[in-house]
N, C-alpha and C. Protein backbone atom coordinates (compact mmCIF):
# COMPACT_ATOMS: atom_id res chain seq x y z
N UNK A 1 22.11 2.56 17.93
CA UNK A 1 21.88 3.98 18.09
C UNK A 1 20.66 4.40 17.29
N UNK A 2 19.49 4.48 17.88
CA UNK A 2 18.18 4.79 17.23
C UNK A 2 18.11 6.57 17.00
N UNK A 3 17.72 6.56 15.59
CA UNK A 3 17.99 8.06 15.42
C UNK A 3 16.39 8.62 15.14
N UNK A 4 16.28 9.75 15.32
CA UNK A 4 15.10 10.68 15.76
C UNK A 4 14.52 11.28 14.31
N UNK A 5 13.26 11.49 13.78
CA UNK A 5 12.85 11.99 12.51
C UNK A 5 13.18 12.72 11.99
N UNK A 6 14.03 13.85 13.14
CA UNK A 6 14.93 15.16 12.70
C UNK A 6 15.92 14.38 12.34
N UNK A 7 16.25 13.67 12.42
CA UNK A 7 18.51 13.17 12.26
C UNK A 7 17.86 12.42 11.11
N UNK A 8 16.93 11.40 10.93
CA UNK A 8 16.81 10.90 9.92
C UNK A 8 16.41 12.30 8.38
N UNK A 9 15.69 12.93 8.38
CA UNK A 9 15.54 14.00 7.39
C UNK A 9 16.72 14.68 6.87
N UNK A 10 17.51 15.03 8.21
CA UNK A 10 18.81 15.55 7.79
C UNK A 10 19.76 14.71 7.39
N UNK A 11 19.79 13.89 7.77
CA UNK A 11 20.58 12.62 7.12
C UNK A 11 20.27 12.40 5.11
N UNK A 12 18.89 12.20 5.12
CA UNK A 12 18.75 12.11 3.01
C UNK A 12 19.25 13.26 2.98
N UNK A 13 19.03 14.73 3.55
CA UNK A 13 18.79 15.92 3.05
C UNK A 13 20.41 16.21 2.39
N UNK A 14 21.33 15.16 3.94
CA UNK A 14 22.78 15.87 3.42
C UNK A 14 23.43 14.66 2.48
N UNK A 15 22.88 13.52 2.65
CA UNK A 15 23.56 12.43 1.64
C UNK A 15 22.84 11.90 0.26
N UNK A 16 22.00 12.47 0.17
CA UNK A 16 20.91 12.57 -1.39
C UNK A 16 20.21 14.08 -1.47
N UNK A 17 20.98 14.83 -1.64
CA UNK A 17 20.56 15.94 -2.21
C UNK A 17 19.08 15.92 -3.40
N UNK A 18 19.70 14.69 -4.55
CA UNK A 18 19.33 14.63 -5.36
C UNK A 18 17.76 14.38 -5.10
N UNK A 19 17.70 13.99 -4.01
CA UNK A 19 16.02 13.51 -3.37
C UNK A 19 15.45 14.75 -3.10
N UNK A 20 15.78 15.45 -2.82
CA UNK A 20 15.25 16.73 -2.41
C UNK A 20 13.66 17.50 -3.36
N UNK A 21 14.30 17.21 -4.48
CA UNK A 21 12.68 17.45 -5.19
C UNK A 21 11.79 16.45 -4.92
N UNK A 22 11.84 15.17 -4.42
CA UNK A 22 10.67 14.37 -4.20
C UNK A 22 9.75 14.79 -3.23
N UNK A 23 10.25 15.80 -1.87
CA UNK A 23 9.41 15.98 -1.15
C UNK A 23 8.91 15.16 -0.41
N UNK A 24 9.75 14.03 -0.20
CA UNK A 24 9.03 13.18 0.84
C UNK A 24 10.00 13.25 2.06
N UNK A 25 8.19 13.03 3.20
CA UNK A 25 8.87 13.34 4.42
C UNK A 25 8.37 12.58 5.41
N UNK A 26 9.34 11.85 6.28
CA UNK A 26 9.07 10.97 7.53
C UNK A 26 8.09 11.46 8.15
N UNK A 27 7.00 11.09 8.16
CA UNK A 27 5.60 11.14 9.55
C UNK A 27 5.64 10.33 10.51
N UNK A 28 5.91 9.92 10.15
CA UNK A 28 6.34 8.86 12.03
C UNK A 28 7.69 7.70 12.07
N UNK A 29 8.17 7.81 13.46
CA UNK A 29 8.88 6.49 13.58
C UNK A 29 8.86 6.31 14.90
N UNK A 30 8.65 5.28 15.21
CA UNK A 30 8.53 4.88 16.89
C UNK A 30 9.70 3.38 16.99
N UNK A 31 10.67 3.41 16.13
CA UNK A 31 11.43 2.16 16.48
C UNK A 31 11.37 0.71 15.79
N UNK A 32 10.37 0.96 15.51
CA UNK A 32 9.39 -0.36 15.24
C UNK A 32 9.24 -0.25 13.56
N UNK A 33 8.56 0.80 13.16
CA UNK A 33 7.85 1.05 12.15
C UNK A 33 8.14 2.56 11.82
N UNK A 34 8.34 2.97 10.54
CA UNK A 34 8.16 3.78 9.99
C UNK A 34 7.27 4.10 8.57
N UNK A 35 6.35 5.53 8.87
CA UNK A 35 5.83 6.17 7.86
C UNK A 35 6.53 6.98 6.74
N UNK A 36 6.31 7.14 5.68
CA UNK A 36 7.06 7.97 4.74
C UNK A 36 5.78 8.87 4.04
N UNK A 37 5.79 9.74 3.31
CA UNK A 37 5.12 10.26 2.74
C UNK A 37 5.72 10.82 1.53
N UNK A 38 4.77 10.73 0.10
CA UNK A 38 5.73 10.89 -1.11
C UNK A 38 3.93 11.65 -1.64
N UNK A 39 4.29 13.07 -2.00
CA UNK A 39 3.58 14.11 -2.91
C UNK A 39 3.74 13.84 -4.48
N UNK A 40 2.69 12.83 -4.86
CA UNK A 40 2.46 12.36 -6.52
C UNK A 40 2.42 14.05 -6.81
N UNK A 41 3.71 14.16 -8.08
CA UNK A 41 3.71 15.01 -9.33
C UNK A 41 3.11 14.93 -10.66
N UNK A 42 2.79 15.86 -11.54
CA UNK A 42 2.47 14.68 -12.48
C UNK A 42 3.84 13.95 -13.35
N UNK A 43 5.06 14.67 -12.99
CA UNK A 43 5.58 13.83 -13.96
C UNK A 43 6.19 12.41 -13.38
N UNK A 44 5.23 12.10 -12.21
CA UNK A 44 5.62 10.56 -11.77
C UNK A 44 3.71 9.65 -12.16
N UNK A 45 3.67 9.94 -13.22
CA UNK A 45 2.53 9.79 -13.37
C UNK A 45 1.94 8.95 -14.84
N UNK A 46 1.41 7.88 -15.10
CA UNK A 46 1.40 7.06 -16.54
C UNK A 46 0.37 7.78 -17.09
N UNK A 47 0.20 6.95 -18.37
CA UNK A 47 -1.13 7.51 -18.86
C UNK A 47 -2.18 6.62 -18.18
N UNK A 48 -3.12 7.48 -18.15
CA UNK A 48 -4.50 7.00 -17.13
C UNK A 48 -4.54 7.39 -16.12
N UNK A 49 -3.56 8.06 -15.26
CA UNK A 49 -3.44 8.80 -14.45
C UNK A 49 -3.23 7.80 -13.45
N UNK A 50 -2.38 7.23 -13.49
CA UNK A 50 -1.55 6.21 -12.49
C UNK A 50 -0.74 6.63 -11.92
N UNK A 51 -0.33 6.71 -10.77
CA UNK A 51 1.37 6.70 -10.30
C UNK A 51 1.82 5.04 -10.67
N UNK A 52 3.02 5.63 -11.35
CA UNK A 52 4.18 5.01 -11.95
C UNK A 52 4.95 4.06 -10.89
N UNK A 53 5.06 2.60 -11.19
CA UNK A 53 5.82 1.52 -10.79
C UNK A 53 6.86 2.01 -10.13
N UNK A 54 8.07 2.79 -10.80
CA UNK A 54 9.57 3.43 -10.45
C UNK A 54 8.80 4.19 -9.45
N UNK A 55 7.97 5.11 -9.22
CA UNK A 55 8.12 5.73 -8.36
C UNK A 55 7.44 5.56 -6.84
N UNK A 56 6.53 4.13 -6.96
CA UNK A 56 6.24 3.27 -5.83
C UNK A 56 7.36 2.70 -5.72
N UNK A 57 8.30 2.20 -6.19
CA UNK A 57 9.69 0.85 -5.86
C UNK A 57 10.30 2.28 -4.77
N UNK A 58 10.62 3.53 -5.45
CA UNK A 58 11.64 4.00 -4.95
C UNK A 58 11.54 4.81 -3.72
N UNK A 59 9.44 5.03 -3.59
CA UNK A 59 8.63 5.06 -2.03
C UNK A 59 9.66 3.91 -1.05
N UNK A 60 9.23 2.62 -1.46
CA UNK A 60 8.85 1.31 -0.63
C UNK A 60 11.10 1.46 -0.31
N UNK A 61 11.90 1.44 -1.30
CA UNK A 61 12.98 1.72 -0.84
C UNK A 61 13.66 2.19 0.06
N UNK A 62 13.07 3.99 -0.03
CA UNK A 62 13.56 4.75 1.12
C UNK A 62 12.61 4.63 2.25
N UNK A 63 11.69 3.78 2.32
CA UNK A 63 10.96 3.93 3.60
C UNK A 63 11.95 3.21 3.72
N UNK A 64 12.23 1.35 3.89
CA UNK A 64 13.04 0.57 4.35
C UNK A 64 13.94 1.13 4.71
N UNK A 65 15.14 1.88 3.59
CA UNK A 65 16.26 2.42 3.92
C UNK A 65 16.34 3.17 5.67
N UNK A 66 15.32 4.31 5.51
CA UNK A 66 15.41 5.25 6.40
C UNK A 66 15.13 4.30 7.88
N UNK A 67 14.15 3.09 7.82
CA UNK A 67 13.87 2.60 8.89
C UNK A 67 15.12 1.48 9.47
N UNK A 68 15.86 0.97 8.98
CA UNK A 68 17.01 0.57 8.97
C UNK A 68 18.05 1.04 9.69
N UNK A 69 18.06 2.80 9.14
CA UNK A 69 18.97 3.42 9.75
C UNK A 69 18.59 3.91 11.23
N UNK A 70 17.25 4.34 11.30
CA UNK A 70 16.65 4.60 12.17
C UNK A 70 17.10 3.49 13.16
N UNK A 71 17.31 2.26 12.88
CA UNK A 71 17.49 1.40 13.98
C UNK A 71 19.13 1.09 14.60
N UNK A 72 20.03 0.97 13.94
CA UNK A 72 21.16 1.27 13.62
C UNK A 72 21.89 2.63 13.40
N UNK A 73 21.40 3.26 13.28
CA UNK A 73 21.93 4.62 12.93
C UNK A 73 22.58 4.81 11.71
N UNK A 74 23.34 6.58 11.49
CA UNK A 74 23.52 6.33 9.77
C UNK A 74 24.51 5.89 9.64
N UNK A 75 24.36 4.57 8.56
CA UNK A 75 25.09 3.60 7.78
C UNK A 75 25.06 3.67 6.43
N UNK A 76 25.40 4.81 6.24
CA UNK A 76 25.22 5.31 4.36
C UNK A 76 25.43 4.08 3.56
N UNK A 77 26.25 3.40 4.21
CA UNK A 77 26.97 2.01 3.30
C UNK A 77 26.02 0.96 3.06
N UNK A 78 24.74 0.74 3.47
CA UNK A 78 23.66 -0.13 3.70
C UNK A 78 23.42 -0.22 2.30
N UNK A 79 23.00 -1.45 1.65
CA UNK A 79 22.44 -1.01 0.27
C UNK A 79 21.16 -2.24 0.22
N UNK A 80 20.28 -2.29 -0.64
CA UNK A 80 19.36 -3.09 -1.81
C UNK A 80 20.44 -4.33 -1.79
N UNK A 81 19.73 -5.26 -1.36
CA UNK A 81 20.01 -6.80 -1.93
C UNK A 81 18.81 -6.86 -2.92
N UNK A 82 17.36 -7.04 -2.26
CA UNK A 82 16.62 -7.65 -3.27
C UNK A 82 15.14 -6.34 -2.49
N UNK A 83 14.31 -6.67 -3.80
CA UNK A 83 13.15 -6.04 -3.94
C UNK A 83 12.01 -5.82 -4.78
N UNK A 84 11.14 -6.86 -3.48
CA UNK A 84 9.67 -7.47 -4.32
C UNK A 84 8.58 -6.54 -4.10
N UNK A 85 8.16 -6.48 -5.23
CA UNK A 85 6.85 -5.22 -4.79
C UNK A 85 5.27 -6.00 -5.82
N UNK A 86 4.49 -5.80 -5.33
CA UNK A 86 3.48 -6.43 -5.65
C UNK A 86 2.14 -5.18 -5.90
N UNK A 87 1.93 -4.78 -7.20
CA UNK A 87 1.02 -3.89 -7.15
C UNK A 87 -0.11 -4.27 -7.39
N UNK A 88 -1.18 -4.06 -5.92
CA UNK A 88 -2.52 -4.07 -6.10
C UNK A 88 -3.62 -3.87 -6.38
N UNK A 89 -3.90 -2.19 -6.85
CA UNK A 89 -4.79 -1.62 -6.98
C UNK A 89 -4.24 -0.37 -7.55
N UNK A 90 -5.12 0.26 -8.31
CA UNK A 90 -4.84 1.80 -9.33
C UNK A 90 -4.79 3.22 -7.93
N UNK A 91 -3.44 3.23 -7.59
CA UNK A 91 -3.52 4.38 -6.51
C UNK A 91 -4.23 5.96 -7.41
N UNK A 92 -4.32 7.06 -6.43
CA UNK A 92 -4.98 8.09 -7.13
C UNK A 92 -3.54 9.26 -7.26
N UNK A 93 -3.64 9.37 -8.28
CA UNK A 93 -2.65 10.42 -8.34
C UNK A 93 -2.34 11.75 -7.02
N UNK A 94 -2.43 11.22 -6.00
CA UNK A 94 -2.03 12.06 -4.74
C UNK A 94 -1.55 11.71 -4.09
N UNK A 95 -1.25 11.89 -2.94
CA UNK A 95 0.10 11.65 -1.96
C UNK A 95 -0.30 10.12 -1.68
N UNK A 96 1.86 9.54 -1.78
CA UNK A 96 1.45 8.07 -1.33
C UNK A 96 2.20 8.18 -0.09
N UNK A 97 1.59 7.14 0.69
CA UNK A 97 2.31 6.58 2.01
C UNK A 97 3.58 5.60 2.12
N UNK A 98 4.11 5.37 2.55
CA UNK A 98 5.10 3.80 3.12
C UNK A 98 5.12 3.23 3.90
N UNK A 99 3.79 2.27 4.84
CA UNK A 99 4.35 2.10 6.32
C UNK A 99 5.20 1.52 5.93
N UNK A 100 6.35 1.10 6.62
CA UNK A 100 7.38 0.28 6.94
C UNK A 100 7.85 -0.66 8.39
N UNK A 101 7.96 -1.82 8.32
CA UNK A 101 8.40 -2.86 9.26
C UNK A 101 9.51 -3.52 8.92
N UNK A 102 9.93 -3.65 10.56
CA UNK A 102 11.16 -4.73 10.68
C UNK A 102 10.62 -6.15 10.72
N UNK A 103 11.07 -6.96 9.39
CA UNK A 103 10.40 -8.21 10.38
C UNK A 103 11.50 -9.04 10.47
N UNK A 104 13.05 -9.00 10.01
CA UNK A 104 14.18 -9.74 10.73
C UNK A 104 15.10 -8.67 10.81
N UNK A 105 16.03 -8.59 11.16
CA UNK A 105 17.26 -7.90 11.88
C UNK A 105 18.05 -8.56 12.17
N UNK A 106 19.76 -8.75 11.32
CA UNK A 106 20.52 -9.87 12.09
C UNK A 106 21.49 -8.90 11.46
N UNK A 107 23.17 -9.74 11.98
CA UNK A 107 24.27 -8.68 11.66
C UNK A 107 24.65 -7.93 10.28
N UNK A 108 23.90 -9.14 9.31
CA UNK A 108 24.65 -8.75 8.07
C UNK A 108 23.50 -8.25 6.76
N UNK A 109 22.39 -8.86 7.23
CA UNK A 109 21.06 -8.39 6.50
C UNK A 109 19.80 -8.05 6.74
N UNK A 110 19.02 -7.00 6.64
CA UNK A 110 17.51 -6.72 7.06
C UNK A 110 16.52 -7.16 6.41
N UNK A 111 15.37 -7.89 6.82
CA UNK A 111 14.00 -8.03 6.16
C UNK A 111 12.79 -6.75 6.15
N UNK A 112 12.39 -6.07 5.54
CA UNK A 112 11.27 -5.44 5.67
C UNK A 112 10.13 -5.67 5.16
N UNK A 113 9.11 -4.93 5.19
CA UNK A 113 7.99 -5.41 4.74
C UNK A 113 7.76 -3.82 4.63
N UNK A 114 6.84 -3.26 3.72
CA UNK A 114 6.25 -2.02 3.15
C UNK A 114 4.96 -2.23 2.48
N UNK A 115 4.13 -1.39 3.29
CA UNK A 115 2.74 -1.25 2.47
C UNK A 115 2.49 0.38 2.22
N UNK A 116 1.95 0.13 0.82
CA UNK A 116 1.84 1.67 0.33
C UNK A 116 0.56 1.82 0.17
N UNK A 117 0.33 2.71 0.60
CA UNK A 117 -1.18 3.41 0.69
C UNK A 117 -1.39 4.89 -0.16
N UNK A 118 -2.87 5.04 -0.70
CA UNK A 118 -2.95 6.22 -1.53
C UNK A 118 -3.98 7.04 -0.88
N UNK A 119 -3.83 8.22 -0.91
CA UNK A 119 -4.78 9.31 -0.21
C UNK A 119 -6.11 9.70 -1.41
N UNK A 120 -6.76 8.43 -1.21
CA UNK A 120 -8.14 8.22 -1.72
C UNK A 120 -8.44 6.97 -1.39
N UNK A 121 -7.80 5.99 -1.37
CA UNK A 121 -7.99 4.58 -1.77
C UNK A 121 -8.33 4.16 -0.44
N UNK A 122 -9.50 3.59 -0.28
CA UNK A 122 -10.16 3.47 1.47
C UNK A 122 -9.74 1.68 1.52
N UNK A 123 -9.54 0.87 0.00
CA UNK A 123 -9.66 -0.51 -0.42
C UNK A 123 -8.58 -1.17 0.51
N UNK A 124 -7.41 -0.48 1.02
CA UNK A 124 -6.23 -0.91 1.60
C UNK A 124 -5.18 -0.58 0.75
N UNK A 125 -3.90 -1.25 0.72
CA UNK A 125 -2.94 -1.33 0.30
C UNK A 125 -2.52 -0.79 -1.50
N UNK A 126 -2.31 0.05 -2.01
CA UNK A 126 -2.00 -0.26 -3.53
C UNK A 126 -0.66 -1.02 -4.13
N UNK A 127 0.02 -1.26 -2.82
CA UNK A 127 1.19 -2.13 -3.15
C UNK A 127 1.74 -2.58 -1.89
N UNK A 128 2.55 -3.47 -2.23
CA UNK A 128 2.90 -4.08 -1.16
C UNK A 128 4.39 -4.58 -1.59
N UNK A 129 5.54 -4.51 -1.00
CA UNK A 129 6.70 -5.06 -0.97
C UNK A 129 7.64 -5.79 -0.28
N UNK A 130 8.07 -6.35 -0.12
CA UNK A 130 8.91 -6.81 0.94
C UNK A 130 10.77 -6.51 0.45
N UNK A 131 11.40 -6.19 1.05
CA UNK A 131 12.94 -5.59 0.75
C UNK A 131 14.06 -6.27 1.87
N UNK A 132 15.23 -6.58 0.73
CA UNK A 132 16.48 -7.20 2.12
C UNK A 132 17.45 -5.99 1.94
N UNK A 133 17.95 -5.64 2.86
CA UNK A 133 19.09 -4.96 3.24
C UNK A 133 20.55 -5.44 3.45
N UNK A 134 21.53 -5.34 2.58
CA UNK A 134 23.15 -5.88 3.25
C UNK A 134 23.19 -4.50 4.21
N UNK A 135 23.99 -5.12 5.26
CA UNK A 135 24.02 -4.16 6.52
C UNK A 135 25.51 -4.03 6.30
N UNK A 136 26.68 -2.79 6.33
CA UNK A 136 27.68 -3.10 6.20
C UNK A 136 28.36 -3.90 7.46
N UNK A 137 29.87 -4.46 7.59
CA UNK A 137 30.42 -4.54 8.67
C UNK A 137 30.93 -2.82 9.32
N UNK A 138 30.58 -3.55 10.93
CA UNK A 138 30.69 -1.80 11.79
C UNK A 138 32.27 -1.71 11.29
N UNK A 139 32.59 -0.33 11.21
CA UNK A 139 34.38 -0.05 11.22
C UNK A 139 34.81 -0.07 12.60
N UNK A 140 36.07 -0.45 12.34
CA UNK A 140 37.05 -0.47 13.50
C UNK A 140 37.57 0.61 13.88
């Protein structure tokens, strides 16, 4: 059951409230791939004017998450097995991206892949992750 950018928004909005100050919001999903978008604050921000590790992991997270569900539909029960993130380059303290990809899909676990992009950085990627998903069993 593939769900729509509206069902996915309302979906964090009503099961993570707590997300709600991050301000990030799905820009695209076509099935395949999903965009995320996350508005750098400063208090997600190091000295030197970095965006902060925690708050790229927890970009590259809910992109996966949301694209997951997007494919399956909502499965609140889905969680983090594992999650590698590889930071490349000094993003600019402004809005980051998430594309997000499926690159396996089977009954019990997801592979993704996430590249994060910064709204300055023309260089490519400022991080890069790859994430597994436990998928729950469907209920009876």
């Amino acid at each position: 059951m593939q769900m729509t950018i509206a069902e996915l928004q309302s979906f964090m909005a009503r099961e993570f409230p707590q997300m709600a100050p991050l301000n990030m919001k799905v820009e695209a999903f076509d099935g395949d791939t999903l965009r995320l978008s996350l508005p750098v604050a400063e208090a997600q921000l190091r000295p030197g004017g970095t965006v902060s590790g925690p708050t790229m992991m927890t970009l590259a997270d809910c992109a996966a998450y949301l694209l997951l569900l997007g494919q399956i539909g909502p499965v609140a029960l889905a969680v983090t097995t594992n999650l590698n993130i590889n930071f490349l380059r000094k993003p600019e303290p402004k809005t980051l991206s998430a594309e997000a990809r499926m690159l396996k899909r089977g009954k019990t676990l997801a592979i993704m892949e996430i590249g994060i992009f910064s709204e300055g950085v023309e260089d490519g990627p400022v991080a890069h992750a790859t994430l597994t998903y436990a998928i729950p069993p469907a209920r009876k």
